[in-house]
N, C-alpha and C. Protein backbone atom coordinates (compact mmCIF):
# COMPACT_ATOMS: atom_id res chain seq x y z
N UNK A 1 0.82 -1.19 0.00
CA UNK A 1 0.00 0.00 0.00
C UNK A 1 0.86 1.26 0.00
N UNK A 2 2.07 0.90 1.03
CA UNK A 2 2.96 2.31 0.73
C UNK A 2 3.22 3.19 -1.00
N UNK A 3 3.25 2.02 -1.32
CA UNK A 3 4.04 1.68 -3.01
C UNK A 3 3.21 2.99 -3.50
N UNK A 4 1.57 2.40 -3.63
CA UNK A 4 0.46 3.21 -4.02
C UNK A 4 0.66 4.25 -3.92
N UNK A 5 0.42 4.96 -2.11
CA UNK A 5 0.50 5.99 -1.90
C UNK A 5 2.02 6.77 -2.46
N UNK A 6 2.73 6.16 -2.51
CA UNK A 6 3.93 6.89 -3.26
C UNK A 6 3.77 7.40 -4.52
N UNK A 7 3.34 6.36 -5.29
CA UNK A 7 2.94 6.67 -6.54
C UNK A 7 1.40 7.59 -6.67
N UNK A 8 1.09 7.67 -6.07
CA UNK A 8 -0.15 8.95 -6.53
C UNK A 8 0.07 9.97 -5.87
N UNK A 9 1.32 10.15 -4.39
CA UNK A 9 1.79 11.65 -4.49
C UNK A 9 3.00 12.21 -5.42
N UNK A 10 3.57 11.26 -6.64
CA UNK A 10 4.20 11.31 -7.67
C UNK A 10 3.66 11.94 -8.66
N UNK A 11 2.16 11.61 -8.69
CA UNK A 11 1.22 11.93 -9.55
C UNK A 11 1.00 13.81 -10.22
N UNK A 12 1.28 14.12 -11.06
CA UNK A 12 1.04 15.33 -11.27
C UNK A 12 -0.07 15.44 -12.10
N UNK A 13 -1.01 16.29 -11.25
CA UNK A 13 -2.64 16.79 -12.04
C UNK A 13 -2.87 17.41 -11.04
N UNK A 14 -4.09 18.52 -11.67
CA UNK A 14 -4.65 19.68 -11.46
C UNK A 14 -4.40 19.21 -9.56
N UNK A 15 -4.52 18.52 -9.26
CA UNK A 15 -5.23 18.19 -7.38
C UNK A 15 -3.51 18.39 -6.67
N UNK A 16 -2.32 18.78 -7.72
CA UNK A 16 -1.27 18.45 -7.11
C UNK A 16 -0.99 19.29 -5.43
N UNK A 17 -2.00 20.21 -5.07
CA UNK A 17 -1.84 20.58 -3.58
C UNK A 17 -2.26 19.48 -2.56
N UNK A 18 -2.46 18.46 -2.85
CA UNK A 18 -3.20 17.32 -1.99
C UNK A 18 -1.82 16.46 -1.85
N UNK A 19 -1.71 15.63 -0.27
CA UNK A 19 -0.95 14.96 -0.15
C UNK A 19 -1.49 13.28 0.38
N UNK A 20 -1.39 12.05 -0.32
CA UNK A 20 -1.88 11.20 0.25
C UNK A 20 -1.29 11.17 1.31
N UNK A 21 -1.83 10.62 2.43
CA UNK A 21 -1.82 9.86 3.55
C UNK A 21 -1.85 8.19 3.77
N UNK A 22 -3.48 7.77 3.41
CA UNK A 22 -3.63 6.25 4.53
C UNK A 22 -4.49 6.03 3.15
N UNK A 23 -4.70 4.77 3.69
CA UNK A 23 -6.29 3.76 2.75
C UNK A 23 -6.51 3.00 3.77
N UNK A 24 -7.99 3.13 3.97
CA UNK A 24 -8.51 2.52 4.49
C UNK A 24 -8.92 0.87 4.07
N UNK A 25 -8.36 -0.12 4.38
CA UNK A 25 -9.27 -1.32 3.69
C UNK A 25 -10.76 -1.59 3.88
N UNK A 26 -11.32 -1.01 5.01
CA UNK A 26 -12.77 -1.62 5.19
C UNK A 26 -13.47 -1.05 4.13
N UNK A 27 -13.33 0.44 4.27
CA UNK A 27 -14.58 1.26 3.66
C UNK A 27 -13.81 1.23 2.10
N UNK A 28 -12.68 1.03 1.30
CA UNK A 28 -12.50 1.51 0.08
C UNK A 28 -12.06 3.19 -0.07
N UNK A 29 -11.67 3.54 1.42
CA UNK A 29 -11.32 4.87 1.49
C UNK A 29 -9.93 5.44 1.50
N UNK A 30 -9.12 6.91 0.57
CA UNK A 30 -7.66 7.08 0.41
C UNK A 30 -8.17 8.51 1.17
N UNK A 31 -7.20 8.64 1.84
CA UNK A 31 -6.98 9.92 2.78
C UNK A 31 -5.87 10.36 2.56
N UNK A 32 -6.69 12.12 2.07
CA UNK A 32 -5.55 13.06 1.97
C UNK A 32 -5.79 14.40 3.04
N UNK A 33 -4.62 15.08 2.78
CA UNK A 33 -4.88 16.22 3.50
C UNK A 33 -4.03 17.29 2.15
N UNK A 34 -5.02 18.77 2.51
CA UNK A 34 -3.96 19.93 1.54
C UNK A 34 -2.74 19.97 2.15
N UNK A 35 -1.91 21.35 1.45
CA UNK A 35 -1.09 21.51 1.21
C UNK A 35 -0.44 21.72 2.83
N UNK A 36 -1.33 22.29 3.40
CA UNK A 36 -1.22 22.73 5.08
C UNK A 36 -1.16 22.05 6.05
N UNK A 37 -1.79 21.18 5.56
CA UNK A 37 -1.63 19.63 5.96
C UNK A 37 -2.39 19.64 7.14
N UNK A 38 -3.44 20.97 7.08
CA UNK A 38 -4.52 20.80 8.13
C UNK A 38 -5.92 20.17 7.26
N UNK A 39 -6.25 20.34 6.81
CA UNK A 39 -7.45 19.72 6.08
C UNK A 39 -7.69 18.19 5.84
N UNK A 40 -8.50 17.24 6.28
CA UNK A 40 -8.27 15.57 5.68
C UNK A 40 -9.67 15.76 5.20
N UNK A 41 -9.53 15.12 3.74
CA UNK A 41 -10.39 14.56 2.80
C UNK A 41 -10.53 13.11 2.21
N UNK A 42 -11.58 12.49 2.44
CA UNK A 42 -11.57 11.38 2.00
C UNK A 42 -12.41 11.01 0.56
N UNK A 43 -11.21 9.63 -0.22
CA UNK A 43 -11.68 9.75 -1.62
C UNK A 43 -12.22 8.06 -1.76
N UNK A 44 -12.70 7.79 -2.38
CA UNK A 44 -13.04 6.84 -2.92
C UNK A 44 -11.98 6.11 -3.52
N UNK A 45 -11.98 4.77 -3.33
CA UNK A 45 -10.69 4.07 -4.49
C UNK A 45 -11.70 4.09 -5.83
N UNK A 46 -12.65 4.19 -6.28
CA UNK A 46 -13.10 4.09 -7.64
C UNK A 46 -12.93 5.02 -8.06
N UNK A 47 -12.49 6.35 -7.37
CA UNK A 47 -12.14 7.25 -8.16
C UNK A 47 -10.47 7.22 -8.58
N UNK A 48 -9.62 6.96 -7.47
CA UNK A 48 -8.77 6.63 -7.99
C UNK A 48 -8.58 5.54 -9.50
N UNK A 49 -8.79 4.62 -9.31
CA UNK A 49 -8.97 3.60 -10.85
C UNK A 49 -9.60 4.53 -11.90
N UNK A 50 -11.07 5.44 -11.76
CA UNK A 50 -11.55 6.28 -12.90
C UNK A 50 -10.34 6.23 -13.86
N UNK A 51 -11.30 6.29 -15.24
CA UNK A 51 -10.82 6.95 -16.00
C UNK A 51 -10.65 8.44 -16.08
N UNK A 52 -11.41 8.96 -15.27
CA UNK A 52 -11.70 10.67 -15.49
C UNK A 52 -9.81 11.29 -14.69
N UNK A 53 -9.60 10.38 -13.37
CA UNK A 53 -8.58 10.33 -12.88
C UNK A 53 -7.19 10.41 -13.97
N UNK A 54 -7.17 9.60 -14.72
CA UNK A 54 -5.31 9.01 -15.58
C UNK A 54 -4.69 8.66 -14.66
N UNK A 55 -4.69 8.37 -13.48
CA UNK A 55 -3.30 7.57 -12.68
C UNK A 55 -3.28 6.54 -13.55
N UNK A 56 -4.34 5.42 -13.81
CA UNK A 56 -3.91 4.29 -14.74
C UNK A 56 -3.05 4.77 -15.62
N UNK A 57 -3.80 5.28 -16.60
CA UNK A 57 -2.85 5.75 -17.55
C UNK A 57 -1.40 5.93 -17.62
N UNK A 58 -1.17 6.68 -16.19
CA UNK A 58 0.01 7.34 -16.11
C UNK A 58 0.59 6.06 -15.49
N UNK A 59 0.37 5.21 -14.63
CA UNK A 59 1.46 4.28 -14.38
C UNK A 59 1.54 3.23 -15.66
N UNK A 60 0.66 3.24 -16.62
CA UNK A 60 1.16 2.10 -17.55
C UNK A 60 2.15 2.78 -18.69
N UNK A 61 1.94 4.21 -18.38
CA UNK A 61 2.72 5.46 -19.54
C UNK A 61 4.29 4.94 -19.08
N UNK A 62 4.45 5.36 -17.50
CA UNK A 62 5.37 5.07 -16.86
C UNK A 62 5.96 4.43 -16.77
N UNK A 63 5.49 2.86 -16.70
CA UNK A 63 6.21 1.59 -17.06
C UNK A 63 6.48 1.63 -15.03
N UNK A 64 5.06 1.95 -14.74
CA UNK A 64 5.27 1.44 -13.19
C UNK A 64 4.31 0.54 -12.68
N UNK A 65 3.81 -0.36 -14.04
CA UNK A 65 3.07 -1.55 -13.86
C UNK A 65 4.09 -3.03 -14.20
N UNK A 66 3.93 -4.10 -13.65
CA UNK A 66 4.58 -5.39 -13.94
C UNK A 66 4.02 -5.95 -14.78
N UNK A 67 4.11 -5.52 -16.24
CA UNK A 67 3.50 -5.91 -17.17
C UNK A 67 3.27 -8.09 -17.51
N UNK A 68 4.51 -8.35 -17.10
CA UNK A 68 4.50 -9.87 -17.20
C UNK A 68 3.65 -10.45 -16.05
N UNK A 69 3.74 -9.93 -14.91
CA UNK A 69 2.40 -10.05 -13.67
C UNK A 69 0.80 -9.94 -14.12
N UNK A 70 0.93 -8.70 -14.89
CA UNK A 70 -0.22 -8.02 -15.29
C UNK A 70 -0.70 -9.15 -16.30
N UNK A 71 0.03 -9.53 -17.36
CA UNK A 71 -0.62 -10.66 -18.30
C UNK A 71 -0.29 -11.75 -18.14
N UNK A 72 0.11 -12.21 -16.44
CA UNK A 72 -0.38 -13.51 -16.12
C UNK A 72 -1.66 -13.74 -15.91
N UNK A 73 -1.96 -12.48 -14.81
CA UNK A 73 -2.92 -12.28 -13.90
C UNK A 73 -4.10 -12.00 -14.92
N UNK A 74 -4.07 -11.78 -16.03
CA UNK A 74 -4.93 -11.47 -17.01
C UNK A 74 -5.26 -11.99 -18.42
N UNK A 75 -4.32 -13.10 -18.05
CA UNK A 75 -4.51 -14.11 -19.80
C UNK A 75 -5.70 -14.44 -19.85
N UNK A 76 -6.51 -14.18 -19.63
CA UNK A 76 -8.02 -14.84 -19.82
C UNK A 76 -8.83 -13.45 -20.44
N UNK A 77 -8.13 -12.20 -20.12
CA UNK A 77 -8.91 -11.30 -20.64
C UNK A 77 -8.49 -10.59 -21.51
N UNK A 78 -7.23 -11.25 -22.20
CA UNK A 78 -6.33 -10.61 -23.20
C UNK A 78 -7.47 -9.46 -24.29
N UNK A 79 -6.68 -8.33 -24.62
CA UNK A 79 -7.30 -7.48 -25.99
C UNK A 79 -6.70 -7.89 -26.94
N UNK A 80 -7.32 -7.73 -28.06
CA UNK A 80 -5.98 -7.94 -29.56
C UNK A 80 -6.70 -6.97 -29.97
N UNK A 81 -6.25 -5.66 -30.79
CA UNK A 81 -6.55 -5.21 -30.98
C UNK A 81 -5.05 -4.06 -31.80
N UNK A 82 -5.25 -4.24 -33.39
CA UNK A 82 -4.29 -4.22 -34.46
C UNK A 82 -3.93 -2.55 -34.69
N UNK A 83 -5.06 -1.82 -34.28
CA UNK A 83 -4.48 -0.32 -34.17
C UNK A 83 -4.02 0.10 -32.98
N UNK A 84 -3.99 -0.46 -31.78
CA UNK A 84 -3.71 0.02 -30.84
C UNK A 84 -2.12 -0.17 -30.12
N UNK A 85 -1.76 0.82 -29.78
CA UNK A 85 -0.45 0.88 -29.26
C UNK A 85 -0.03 -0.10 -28.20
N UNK A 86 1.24 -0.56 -27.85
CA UNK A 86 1.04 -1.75 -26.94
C UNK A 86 0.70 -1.08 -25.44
N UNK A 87 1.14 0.06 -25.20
CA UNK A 87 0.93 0.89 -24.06
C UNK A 87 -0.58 1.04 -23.86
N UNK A 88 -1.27 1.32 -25.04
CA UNK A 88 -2.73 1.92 -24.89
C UNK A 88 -3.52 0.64 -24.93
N UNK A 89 -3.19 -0.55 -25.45
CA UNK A 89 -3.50 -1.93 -25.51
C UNK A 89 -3.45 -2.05 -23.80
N UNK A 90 -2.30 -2.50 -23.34
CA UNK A 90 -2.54 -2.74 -21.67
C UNK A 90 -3.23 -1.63 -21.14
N UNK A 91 -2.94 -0.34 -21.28
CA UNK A 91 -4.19 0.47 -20.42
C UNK A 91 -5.66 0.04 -20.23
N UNK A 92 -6.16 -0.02 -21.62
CA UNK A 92 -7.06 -0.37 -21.47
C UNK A 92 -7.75 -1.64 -20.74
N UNK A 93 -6.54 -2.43 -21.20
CA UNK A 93 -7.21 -3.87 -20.57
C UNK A 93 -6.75 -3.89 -18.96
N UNK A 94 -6.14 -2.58 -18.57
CA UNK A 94 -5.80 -2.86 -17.09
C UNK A 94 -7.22 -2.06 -16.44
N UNK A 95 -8.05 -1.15 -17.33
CA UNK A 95 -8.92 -0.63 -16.51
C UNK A 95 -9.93 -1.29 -16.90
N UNK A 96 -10.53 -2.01 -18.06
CA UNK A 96 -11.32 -3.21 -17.36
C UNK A 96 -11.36 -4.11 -16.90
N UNK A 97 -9.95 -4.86 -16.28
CA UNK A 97 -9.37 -5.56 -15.04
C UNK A 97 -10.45 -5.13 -14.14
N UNK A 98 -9.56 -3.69 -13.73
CA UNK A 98 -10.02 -3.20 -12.73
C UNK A 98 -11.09 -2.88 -12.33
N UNK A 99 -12.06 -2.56 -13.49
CA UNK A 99 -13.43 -2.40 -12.82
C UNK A 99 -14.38 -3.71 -12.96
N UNK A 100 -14.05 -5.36 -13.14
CA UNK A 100 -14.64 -5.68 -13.09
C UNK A 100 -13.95 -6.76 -11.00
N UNK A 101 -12.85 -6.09 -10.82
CA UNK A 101 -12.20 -6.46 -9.56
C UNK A 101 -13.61 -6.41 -8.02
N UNK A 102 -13.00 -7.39 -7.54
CA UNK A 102 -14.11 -7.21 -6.27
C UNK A 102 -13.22 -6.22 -5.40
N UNK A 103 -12.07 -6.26 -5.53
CA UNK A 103 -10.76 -5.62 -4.80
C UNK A 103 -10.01 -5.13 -5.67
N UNK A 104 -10.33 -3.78 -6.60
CA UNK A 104 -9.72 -3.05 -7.35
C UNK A 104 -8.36 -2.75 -6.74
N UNK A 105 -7.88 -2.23 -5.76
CA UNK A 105 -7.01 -1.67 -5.27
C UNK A 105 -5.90 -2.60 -4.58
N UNK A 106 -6.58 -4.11 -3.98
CA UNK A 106 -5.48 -4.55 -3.98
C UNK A 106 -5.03 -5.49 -5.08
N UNK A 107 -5.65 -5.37 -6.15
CA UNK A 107 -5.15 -6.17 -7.63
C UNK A 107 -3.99 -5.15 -7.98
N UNK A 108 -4.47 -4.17 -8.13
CA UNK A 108 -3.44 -3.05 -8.30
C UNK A 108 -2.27 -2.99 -7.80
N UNK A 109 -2.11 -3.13 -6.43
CA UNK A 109 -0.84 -3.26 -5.99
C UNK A 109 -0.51 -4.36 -5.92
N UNK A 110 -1.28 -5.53 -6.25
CA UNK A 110 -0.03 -6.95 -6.88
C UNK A 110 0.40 -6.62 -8.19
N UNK A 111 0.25 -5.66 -9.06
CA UNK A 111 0.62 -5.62 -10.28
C UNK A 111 1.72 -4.16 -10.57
N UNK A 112 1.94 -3.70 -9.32
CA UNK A 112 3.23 -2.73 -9.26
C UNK A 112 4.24 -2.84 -9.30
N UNK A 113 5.06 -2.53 -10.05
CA UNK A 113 6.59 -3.02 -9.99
C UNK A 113 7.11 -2.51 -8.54
């Protein structure tokens, strides 16, 4: 879980005054606080995974996914798909992994380098 939180205060987008903190496992909850580090806000992990988000994006851009993990863990749901880039090929098939996951978030971090 550290891994995570490392990697999404790595993360640069519009929210970059926010600092993760914790995740909760019961509720599906990531806790941040602003820049002041007086404020705590709590997010949803489905928003994290969103597409509206790009962290996916950005860790498969990154090459901070275990791609040979990733298409073990996923040979059954392989894409083929002849226009698509091999980068934009696994994106995609990592975010409908993920949203069809009972445990989005900790699939995710078995598949972090």
């Amino acid at each position: 879980m550290e891994k995570l939180i490392e990697l999404l205060n790595e993360y640069e987008d519009p929210r970059s005054w926010i600092v993760f903190k914790s995740y909760d496992n019961y509720d599906g909850t990531f806790y941040w606080v602003d820049c002041d580090g007086e404020t705590e806000i709590a997010w949803s992990d489905s928003l994290i995974i969103s597409k509206k988000f790009w962290f996916i994006q950005r860790l498969v851009e990154n090459e901070k996914i275990d791609i040979n993990e990733f298409m073990h863990k996923s040979r059954d749901w392989e894409i083929f798909n002849e226009k698509l880039s091999a980068k934009e090929d696994d994106y995609l098939s990592l975010l409908m992994l993920l949203s069809i996951q009972d445990e989005p978030i900790e699939f995710l971090i078995s598949i972090l380098k």
